[in-house]
PDB file of N, CA and C in Angstrom:
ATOM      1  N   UNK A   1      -1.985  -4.783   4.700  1.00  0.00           N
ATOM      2  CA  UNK A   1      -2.846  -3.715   4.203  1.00  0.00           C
ATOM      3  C   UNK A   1      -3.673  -4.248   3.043  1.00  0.00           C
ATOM      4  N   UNK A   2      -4.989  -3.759   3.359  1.00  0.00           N
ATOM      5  CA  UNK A   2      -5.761  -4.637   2.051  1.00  0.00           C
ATOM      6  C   UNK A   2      -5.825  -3.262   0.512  1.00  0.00           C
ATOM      7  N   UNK A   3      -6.295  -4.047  -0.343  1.00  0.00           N
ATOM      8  CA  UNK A   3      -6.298  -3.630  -1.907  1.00  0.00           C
ATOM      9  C   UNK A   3      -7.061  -2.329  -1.555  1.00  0.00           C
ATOM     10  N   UNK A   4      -7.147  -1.458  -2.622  1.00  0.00           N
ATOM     11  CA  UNK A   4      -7.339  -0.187  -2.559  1.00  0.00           C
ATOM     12  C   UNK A   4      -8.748  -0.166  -3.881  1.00  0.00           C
ATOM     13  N   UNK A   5      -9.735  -0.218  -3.482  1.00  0.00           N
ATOM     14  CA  UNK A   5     -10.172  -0.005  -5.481  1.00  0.00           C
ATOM     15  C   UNK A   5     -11.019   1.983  -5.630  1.00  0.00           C
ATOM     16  N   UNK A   6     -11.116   1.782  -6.748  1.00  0.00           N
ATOM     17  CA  UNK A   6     -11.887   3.196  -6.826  1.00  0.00           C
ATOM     18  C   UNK A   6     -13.432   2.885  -7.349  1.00  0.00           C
ATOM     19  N   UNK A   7     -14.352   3.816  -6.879  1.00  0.00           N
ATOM     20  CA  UNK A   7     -15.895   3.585  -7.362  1.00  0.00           C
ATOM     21  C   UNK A   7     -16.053   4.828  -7.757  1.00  0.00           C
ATOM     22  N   UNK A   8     -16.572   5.130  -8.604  1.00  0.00           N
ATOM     23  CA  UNK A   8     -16.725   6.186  -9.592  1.00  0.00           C
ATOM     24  C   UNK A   8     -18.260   6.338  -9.494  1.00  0.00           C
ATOM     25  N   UNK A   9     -19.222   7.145  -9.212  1.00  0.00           N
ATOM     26  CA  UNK A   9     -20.668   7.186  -9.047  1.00  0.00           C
ATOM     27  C   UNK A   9     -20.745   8.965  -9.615  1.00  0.00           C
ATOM     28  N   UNK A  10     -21.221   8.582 -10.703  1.00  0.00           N
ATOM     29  CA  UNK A  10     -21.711   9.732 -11.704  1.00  0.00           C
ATOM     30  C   UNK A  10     -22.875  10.172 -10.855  1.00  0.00           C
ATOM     31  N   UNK A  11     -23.179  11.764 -11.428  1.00  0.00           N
ATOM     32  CA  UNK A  11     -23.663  12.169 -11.111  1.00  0.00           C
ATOM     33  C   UNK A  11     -24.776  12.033  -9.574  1.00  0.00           C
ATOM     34  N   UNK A  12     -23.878  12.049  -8.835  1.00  0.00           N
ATOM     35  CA  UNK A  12     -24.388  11.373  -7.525  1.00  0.00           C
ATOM     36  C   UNK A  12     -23.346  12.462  -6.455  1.00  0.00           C
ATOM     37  N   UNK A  13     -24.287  13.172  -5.650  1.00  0.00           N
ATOM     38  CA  UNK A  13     -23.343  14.302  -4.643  1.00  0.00           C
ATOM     39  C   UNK A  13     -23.043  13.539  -3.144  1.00  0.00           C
ATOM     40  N   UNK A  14     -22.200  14.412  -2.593  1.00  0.00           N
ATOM     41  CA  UNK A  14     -20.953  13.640  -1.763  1.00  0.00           C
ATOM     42  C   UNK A  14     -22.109  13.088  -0.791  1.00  0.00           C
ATOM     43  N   UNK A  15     -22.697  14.091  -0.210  1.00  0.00           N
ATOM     44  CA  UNK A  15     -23.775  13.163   0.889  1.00  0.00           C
ATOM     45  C   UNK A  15     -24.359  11.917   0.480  1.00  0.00           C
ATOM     46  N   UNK A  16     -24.849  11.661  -0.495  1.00  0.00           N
ATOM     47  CA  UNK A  16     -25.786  10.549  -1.022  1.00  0.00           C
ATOM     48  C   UNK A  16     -24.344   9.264  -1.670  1.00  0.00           C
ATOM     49  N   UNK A  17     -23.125   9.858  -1.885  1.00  0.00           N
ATOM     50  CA  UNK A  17     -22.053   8.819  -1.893  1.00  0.00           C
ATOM     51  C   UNK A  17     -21.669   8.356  -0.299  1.00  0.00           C
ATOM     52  N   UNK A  18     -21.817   9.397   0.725  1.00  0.00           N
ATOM     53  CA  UNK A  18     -21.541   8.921   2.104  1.00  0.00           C
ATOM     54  C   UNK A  18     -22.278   8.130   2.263  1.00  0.00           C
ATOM     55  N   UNK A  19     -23.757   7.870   2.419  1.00  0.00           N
ATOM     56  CA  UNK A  19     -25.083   7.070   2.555  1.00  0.00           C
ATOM     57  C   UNK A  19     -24.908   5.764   1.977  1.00  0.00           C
ATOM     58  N   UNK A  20     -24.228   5.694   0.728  1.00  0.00           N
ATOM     59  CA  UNK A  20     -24.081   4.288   0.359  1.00  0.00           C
ATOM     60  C   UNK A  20     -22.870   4.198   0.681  1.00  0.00           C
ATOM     61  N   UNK A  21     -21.787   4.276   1.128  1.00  0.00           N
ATOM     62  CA  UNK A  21     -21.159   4.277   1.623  1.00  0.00           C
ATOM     63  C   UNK A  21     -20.698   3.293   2.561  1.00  0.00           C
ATOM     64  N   UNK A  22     -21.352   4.176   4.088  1.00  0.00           N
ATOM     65  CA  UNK A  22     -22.257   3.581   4.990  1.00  0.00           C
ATOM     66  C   UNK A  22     -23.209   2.235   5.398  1.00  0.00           C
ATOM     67  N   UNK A  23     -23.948   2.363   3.936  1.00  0.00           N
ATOM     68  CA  UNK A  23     -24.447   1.132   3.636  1.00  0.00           C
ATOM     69  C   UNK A  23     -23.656  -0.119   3.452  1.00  0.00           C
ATOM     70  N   UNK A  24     -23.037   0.298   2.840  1.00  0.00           N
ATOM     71  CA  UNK A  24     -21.875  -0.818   1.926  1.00  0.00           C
ATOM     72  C   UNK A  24     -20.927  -1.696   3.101  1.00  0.00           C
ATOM     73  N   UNK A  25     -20.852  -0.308   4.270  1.00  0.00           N
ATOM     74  CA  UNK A  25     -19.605  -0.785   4.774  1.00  0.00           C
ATOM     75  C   UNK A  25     -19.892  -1.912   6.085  1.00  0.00           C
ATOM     76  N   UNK A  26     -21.436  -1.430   6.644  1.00  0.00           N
ATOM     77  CA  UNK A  26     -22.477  -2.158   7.057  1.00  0.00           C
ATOM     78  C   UNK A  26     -22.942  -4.069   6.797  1.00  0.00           C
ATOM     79  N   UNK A  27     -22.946  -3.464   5.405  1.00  0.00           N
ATOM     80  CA  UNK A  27     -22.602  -5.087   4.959  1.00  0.00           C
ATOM     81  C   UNK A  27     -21.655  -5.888   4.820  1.00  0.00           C
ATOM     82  N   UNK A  28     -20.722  -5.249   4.639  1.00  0.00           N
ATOM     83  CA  UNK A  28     -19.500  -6.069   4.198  1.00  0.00           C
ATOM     84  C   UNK A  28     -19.336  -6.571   6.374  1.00  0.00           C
ATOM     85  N   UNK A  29     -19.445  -5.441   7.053  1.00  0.00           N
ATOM     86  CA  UNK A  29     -19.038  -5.720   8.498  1.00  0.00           C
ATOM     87  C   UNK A  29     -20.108  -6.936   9.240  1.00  0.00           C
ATOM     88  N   UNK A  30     -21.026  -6.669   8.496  1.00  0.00           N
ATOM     89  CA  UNK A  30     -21.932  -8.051   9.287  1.00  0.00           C
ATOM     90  C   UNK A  30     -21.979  -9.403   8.330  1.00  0.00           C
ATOM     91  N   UNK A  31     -21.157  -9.179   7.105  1.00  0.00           N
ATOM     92  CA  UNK A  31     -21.038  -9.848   6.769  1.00  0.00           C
ATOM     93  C   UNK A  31     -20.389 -12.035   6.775  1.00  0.00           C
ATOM     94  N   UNK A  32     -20.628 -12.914   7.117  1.00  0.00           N
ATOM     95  CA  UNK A  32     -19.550 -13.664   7.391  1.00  0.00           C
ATOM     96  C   UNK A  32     -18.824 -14.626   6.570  1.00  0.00           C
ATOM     97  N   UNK A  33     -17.546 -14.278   6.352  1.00  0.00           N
ATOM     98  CA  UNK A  33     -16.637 -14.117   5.756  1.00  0.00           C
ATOM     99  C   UNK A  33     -16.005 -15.207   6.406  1.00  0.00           C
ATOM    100  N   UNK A  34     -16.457 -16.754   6.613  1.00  0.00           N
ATOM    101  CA  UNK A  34     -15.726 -17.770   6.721  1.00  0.00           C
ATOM    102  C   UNK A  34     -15.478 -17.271   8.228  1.00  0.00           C
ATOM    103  N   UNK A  35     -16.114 -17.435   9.180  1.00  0.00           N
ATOM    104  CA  UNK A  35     -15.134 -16.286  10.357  1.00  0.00           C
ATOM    105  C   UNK A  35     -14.530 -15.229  10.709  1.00  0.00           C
ATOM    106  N   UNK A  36     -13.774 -14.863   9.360  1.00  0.00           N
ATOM    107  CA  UNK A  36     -13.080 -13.625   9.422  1.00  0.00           C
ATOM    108  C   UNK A  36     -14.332 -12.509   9.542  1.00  0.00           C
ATOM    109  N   UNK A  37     -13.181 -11.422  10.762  1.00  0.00           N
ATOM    110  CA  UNK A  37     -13.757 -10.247  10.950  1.00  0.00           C
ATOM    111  C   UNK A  37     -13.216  -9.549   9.637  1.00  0.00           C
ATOM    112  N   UNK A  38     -13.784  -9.199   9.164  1.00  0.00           N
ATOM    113  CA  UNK A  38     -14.109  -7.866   7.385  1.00  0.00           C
ATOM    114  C   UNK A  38     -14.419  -6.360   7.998  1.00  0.00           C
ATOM    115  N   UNK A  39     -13.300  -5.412   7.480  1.00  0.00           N
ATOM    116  CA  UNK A  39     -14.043  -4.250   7.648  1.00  0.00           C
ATOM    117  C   UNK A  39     -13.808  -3.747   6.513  1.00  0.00           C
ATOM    118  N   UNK A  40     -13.853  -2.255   6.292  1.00  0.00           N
ATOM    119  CA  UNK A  40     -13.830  -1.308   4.822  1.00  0.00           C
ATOM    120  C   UNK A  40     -13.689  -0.008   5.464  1.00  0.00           C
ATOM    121  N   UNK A  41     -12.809   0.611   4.794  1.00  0.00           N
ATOM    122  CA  UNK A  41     -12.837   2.075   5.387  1.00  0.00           C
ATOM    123  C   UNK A  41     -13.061   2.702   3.629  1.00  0.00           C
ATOM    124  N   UNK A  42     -13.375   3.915   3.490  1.00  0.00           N
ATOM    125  CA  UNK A  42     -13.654   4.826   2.222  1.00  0.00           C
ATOM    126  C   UNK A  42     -13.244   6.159   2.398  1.00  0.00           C
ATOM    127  N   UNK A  43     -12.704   6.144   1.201  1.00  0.00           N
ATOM    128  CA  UNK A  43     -12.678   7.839   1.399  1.00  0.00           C
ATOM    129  C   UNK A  43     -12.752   8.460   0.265  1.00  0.00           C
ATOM    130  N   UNK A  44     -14.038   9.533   0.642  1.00  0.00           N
ATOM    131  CA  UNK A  44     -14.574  10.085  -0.769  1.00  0.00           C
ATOM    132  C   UNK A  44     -14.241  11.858  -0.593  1.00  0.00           C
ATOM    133  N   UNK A  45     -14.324  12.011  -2.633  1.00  0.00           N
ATOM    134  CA  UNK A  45     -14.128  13.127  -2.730  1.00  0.00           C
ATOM    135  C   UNK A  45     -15.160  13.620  -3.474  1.00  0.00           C
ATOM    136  N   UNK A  46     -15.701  14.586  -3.623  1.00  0.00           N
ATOM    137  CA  UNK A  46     -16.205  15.333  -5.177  1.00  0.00           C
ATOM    138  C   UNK A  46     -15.669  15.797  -6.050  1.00  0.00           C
ATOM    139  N   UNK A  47     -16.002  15.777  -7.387  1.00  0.00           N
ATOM    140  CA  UNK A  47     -15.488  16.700  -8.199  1.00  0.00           C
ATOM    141  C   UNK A  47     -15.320  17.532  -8.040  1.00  0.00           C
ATOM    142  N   UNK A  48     -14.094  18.816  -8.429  1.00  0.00           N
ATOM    143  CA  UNK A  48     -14.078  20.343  -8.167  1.00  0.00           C
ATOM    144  C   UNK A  48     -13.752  20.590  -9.909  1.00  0.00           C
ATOM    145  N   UNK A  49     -14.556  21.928  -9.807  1.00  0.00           N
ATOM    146  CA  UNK A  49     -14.051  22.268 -11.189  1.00  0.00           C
ATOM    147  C   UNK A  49     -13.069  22.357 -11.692  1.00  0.00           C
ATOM    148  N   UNK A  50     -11.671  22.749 -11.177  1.00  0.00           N
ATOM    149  CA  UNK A  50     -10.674  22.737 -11.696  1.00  0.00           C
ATOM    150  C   UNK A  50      -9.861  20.875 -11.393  1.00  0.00           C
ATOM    151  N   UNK A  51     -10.615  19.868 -11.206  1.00  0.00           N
ATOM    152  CA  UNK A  51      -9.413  19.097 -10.931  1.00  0.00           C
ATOM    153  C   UNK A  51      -9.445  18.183 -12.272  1.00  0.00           C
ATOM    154  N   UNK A  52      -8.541  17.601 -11.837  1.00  0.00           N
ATOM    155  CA  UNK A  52      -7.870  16.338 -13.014  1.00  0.00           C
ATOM    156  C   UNK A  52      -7.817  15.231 -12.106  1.00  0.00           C
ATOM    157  N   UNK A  53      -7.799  14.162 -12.940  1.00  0.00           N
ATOM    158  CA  UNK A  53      -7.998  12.633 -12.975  1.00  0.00           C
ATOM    159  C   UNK A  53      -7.036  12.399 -11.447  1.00  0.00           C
ATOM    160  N   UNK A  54      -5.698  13.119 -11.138  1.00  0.00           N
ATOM    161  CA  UNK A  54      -4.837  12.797 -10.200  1.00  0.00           C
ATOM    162  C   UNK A  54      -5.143  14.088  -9.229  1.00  0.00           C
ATOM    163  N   UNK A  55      -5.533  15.060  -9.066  1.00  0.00           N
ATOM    164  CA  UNK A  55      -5.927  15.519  -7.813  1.00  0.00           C
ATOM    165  C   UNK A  55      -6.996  15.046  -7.128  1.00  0.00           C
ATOM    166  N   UNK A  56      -8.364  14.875  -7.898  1.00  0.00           N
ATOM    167  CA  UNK A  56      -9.743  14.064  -6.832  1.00  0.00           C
ATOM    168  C   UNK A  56      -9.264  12.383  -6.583  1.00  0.00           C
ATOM    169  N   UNK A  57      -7.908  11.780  -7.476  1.00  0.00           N
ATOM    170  CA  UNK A  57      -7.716  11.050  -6.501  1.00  0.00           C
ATOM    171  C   UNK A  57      -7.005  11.053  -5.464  1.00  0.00           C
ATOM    172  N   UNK A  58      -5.687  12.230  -5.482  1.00  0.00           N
ATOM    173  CA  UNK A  58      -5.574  11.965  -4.193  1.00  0.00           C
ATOM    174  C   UNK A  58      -6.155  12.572  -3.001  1.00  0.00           C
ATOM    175  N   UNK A  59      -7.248  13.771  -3.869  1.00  0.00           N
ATOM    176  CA  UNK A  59      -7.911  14.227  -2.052  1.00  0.00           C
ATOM    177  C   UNK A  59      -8.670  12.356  -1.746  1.00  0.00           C
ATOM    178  N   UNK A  60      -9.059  11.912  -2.581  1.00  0.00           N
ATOM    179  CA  UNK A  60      -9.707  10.852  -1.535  1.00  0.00           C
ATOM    180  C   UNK A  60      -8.824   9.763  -0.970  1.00  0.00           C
ATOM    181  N   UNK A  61      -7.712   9.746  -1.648  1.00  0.00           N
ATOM    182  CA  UNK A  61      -6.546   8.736  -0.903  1.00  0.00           C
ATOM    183  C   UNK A  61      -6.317   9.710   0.552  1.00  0.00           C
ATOM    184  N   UNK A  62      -6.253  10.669   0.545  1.00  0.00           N
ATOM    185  CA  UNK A  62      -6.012  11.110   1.700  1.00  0.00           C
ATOM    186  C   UNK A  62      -7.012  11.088   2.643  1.00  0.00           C
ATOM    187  N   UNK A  63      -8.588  11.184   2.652  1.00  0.00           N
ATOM    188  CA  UNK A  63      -9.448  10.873   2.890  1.00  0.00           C
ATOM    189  C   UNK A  63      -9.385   9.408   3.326  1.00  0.00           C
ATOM    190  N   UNK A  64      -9.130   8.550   2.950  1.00  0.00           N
ATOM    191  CA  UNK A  64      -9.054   6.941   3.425  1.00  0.00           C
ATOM    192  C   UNK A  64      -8.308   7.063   4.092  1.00  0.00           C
ATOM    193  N   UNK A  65      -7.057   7.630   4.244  1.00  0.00           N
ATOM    194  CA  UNK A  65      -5.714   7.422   5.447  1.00  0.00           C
ATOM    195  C   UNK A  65      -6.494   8.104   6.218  1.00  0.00           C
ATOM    196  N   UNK A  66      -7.136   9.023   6.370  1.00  0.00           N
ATOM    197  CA  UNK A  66      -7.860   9.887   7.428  1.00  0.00           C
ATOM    198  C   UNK A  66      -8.554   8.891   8.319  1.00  0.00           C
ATOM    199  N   UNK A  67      -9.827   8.032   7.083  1.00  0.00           N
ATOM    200  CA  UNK A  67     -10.426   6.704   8.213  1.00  0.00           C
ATOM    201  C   UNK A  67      -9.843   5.689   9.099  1.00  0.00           C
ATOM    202  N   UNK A  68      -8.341   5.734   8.466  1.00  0.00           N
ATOM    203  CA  UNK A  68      -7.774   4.734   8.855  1.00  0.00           C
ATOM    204  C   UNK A  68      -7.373   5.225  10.279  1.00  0.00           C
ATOM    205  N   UNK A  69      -6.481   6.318  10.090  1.00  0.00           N
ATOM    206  CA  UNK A  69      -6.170   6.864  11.179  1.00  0.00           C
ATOM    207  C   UNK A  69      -7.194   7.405  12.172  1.00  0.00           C
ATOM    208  N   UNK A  70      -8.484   7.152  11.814  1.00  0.00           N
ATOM    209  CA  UNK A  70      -9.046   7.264  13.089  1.00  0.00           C
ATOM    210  C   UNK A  70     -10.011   6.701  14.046  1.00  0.00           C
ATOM    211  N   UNK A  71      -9.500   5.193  13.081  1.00  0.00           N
ATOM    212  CA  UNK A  71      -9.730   3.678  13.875  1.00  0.00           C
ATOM    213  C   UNK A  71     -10.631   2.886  12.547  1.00  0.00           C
ATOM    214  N   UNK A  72      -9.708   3.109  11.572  1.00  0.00           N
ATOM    215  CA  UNK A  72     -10.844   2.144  10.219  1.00  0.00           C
ATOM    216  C   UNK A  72     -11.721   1.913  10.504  1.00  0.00           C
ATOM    217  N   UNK A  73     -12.308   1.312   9.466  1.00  0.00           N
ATOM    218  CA  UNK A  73     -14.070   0.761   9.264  1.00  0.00           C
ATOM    219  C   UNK A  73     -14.740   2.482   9.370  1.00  0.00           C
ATOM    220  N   UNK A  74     -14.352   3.147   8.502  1.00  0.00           N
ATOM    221  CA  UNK A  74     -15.046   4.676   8.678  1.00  0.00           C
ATOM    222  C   UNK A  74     -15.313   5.200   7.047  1.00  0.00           C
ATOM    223  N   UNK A  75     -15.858   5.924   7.138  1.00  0.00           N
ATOM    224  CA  UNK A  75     -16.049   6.562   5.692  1.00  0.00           C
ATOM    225  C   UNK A  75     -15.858   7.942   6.226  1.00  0.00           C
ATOM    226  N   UNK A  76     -15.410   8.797   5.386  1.00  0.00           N
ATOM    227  CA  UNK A  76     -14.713  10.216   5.547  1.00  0.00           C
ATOM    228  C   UNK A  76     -14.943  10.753   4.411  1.00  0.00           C
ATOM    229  N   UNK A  77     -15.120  11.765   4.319  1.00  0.00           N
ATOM    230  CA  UNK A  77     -15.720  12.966   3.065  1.00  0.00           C
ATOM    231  C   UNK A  77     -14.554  14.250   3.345  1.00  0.00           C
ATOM    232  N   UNK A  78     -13.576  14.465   2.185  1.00  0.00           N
ATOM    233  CA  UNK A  78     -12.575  15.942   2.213  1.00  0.00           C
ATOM    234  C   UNK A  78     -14.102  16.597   1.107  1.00  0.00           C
ATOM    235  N   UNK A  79     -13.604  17.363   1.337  1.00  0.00           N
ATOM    236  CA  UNK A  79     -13.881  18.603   0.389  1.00  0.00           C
ATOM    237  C   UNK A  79     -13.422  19.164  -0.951  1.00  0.00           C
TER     238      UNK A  79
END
């Protein structure tokens, strides 16, 4: 299982975080990586008014198991 990191993009709404996203994951996949096949899965959340530092992360940890589970290399948006 590969490393996990977090990207933090201020003031920036969930669609326009999917889009780069997308982008990102695009590159890294056509990327070549010594041979190796590279993929990236993401999973994003938005801020909600009531959350804290450990609920928007785990709606998006759950969000990434979501991509994973539904054949990685995906980006996924909870709510």
């Amino acid at each position: 299982m590969g490393r996990r990191r977090i990207f933090i993009l201020p003031s920036t709404k969930a669609k326009e975080a999917v889009k780069i996203c997308e982008k990102l994951k695009k590159i890294i996949q056509e990327h070549d990586f010594d041979g190796l096949n590279v993929t990236i899965s993401f999973g994003i959340s938005e801020l909600k008014e009531n959350d804290d530092n450990i609920s928007i992360v785990n709606r998006a940890d759950r969000a990434l198991y979501k991509a994973k589970e539904k054949g990685r290399n995906m980006v996924v948006y909870i709510k």
